[in-house]
N, C-alpha and C. Protein backbone atom coordinates (compact mmCIF):
# COMPACT_ATOMS: atom_id res chain seq x y z
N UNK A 1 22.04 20.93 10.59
CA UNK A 1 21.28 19.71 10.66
C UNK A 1 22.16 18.56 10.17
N UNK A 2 22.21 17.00 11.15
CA UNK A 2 22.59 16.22 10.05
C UNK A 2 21.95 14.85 10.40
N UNK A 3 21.92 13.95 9.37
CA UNK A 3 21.06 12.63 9.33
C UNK A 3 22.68 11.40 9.60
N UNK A 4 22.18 10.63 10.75
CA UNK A 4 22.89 10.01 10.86
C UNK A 4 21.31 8.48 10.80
N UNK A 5 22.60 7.58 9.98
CA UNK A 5 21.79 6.02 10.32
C UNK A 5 22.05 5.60 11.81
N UNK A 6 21.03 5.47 12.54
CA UNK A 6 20.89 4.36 13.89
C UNK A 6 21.17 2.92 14.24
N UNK A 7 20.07 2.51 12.72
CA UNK A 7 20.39 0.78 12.97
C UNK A 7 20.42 0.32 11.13
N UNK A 8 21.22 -0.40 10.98
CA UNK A 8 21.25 -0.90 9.37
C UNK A 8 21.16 -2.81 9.79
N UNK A 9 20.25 -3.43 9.66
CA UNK A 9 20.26 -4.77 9.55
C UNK A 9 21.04 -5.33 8.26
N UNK A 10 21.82 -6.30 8.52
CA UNK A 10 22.72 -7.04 7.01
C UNK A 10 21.84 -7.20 6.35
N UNK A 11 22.46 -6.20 5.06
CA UNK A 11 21.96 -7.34 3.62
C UNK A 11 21.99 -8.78 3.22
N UNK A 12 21.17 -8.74 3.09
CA UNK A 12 21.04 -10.11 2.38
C UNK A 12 22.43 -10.31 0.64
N UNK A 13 23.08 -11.21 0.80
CA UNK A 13 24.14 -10.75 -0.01
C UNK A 13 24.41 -12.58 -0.33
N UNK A 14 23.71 -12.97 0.02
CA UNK A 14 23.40 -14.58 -0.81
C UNK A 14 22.34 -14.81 -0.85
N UNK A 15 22.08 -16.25 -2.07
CA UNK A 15 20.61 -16.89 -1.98
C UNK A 15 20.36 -17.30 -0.71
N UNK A 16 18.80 -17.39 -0.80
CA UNK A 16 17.91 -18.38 0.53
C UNK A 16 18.74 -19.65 -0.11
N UNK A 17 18.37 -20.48 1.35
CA UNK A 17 18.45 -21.22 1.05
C UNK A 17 17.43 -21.90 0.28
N UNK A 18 16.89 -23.33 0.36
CA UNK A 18 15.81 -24.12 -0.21
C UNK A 18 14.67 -24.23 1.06
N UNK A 19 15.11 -24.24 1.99
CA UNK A 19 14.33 -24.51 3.70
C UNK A 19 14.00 -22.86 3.86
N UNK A 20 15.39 -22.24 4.06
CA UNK A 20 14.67 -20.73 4.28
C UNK A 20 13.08 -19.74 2.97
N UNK A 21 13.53 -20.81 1.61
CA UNK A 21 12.36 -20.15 0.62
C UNK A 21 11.19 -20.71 1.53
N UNK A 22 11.28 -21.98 1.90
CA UNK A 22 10.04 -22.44 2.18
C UNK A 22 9.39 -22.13 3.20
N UNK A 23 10.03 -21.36 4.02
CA UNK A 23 9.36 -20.83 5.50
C UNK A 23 9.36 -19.52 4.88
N UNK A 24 9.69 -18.68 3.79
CA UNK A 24 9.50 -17.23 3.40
C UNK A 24 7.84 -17.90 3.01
N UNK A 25 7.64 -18.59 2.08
CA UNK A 25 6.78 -18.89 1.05
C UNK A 25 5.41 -19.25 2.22
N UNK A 26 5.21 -20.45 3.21
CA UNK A 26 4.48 -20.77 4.38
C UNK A 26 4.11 -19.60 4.95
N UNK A 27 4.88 -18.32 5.54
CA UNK A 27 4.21 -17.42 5.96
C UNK A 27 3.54 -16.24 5.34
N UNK A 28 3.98 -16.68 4.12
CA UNK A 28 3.02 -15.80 2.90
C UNK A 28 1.87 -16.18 3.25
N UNK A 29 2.05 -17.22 2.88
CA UNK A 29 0.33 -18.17 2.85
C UNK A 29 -0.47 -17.81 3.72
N UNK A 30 0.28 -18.47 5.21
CA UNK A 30 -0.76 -17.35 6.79
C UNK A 30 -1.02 -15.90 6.53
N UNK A 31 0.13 -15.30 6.07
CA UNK A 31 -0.46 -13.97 6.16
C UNK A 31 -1.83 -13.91 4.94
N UNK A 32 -1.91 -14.31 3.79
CA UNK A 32 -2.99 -14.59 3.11
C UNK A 32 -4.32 -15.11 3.89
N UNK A 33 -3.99 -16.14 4.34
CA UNK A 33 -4.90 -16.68 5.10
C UNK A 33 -5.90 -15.50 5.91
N UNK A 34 -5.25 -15.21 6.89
CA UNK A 34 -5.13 -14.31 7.83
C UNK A 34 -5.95 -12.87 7.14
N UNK A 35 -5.59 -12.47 6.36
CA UNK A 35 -5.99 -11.03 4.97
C UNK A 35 -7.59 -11.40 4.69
N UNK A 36 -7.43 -12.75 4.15
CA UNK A 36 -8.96 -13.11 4.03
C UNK A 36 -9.76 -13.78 4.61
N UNK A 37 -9.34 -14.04 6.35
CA UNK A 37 -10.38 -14.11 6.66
C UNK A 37 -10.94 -13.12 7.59
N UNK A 38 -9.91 -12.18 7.47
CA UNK A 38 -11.00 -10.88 8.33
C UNK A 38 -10.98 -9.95 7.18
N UNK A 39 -11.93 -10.28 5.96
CA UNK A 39 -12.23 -9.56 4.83
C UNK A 39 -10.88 -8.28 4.44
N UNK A 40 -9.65 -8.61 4.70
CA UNK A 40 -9.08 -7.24 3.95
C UNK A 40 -8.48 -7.67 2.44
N UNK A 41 -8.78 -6.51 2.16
CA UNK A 41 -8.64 -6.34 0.57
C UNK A 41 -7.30 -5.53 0.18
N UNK A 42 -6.39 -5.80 0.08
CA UNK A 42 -5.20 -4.60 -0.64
C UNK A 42 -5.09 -4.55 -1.66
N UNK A 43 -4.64 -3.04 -1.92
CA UNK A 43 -4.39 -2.83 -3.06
C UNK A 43 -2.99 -2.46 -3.49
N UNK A 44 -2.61 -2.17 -5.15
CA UNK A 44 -1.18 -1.65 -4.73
C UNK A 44 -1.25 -0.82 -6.10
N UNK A 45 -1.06 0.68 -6.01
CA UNK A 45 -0.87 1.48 -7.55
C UNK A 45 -1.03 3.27 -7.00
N UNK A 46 -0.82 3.97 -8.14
CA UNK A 46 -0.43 5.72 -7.75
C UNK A 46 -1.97 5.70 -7.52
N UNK A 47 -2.17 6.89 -6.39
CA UNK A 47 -3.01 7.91 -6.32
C UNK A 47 -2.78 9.22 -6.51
N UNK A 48 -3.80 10.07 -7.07
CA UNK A 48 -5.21 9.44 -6.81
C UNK A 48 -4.90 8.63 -8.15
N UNK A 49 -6.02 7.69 -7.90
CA UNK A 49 -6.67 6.68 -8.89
C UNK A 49 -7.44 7.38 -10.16
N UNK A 50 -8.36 8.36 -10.17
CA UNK A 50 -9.60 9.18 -10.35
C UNK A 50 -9.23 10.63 -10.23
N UNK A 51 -8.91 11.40 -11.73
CA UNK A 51 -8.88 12.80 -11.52
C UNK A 51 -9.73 13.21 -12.51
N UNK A 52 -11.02 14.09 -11.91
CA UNK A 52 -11.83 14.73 -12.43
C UNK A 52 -11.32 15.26 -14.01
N UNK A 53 -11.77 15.58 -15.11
CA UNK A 53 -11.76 15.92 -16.31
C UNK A 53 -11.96 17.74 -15.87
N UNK A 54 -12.92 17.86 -15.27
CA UNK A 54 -13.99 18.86 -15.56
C UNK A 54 -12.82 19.94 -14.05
N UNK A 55 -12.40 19.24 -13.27
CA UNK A 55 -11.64 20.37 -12.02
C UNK A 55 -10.58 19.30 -11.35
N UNK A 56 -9.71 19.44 -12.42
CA UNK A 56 -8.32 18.74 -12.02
C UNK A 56 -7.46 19.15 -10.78
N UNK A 57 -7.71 20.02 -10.34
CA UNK A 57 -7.20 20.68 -9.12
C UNK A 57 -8.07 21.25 -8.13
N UNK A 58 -9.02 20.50 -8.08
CA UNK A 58 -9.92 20.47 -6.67
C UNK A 58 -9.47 19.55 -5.28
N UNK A 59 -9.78 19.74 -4.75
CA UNK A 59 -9.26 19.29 -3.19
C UNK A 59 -9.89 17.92 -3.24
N UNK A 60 -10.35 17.58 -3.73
CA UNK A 60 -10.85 15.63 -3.46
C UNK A 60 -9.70 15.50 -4.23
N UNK A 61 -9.00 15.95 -5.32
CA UNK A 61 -7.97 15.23 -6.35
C UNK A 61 -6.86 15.28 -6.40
N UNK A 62 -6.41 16.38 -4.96
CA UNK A 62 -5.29 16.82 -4.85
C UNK A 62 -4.31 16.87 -3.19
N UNK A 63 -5.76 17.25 -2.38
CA UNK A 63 -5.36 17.10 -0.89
C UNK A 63 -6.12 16.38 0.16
N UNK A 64 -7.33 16.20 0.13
CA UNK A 64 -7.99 15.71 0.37
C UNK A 64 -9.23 14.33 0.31
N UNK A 65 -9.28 14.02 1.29
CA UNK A 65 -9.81 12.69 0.54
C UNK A 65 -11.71 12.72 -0.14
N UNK A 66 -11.94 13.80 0.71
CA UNK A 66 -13.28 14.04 0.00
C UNK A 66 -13.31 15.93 -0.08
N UNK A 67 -13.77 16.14 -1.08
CA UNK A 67 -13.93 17.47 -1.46
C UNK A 67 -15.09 17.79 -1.48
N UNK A 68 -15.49 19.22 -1.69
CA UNK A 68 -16.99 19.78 -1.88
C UNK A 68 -18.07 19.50 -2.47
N UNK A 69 -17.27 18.98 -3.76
CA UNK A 69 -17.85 18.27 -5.10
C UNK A 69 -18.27 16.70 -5.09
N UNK A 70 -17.01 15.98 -4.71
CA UNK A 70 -17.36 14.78 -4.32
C UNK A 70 -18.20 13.96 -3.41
N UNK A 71 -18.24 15.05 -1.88
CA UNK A 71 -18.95 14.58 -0.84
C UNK A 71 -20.54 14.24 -1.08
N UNK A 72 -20.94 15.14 -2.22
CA UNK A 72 -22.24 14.96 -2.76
C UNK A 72 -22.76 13.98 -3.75
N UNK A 73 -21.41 13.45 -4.74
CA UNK A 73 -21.79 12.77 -5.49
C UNK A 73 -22.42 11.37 -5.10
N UNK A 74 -23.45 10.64 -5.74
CA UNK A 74 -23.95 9.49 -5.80
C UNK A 74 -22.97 8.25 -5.41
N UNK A 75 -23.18 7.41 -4.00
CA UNK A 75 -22.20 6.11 -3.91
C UNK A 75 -22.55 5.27 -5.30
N UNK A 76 -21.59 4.79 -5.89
CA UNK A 76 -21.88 3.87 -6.61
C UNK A 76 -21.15 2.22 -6.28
């Protein structure tokens, strides 16, 4: 087997300029814009979020996104 790279785009290997921050910074904003107004919400951190005390190695906490246990519990 071997891994070859295909495509490598240049590093970046100087500052933005002052014009290029400001068109990085402007399309932040749209994309913000854009995020909230068709309600999406992101997030950013490890999962899972939530590991049971009581069955740390049940399948909602480990492989799955809903388990045996969980599928039943109360939405809150």
């Amino acid at each position: 087997m071997s891994v070859a790279r295909i495509h490598e785009d240049p590093r970046v290997t100087k500052p933005y300029t002052e014009e290029q921050w400001q068109q990085i910074d402007a399309l932040g904003h749209r994309i913000d814009a854009e995020l909230e107004a068709g309600a999406v919400r992101l997030t950013m951190g490890g999962e899972p979020t939530f590991v049971s005390i009581d069955d740390m190695e049940g399948e909602e906490w480990t492989t799955a996104a809903v388990g045996r246990r969980s599928a039943n519990w109360p939405a809150t």
